[in-house]
Protein backbone atom coordinates (compact mmCIF):
# COMPACT_ATOMS: atom_id res chain seq x y z
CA UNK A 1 283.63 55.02 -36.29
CA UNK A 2 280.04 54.01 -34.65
CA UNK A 3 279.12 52.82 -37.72
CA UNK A 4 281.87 50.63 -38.50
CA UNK A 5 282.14 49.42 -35.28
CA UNK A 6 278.29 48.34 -35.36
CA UNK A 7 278.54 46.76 -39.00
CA UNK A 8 281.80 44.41 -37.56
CA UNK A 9 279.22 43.43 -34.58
CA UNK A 10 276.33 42.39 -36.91
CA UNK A 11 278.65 40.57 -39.24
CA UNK A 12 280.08 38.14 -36.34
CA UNK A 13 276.42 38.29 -34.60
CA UNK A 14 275.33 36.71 -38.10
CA UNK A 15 277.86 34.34 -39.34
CA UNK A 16 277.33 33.11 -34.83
CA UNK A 17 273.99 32.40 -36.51
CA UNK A 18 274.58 31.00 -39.24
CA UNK A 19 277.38 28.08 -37.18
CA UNK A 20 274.55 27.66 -34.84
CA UNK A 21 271.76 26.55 -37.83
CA UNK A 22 275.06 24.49 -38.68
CA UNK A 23 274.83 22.61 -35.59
CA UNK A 24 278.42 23.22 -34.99
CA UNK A 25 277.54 24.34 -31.28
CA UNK A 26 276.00 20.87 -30.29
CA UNK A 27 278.74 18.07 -28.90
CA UNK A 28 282.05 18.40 -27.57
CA UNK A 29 284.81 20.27 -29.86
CA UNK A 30 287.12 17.09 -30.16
CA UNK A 31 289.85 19.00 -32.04
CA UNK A 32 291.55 21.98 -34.03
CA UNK A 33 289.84 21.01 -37.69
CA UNK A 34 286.04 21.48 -35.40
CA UNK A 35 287.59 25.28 -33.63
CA UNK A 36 289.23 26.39 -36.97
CA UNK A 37 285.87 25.69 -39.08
CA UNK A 38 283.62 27.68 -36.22
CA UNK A 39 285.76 30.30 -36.12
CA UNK A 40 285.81 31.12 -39.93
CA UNK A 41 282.48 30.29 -40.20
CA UNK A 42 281.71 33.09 -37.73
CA UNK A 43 284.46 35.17 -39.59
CA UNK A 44 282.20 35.24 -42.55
CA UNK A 45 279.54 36.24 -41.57
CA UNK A 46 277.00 36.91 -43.79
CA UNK A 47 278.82 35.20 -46.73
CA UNK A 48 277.54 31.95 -45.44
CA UNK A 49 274.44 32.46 -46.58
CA UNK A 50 275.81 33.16 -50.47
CA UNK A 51 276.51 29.82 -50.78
CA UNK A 52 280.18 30.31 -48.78
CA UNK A 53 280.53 26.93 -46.43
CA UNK A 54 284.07 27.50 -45.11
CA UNK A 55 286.11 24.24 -43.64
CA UNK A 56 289.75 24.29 -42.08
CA UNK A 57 291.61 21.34 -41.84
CA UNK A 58 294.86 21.89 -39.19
CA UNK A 59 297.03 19.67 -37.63
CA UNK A 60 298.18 20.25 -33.88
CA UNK A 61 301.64 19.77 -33.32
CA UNK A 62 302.60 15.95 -31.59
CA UNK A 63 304.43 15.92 -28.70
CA UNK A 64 308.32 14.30 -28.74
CA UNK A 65 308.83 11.14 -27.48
């Protein structure tokens, strides 16, 4: 279990990495698309550098007028 709980830690440690050489830590997030695509960049971890460049594209819900 020490293991495995270790190997999850360096696989979000590196795909952290690899969104910071990615520059997706500089600026303001200015919406969901900019959260979803950090977040499953960090998700993959050490994919990213295997030629993975994940990208989410979402939609936030509008408010009723």
């Amino acid at each position: 279990m020490r293991i495995a709980s270790g190997a999850l830690i360096l696989w979000l440690i590196v795909g952290a990495v690899a969104a910071g050489q990615r520059n997706y830590y500089t600026g303001p997030v200015e919406n969901c698309n900019q959260v979803a695509t950090i977040a499953v960049t960090i998700l993959a971890g050490p994919l990213n550098y295997f030629g993975m460049k994940p990208q989410i594209a979402c939609q936030t819900p509008q408010p009723s007028k």
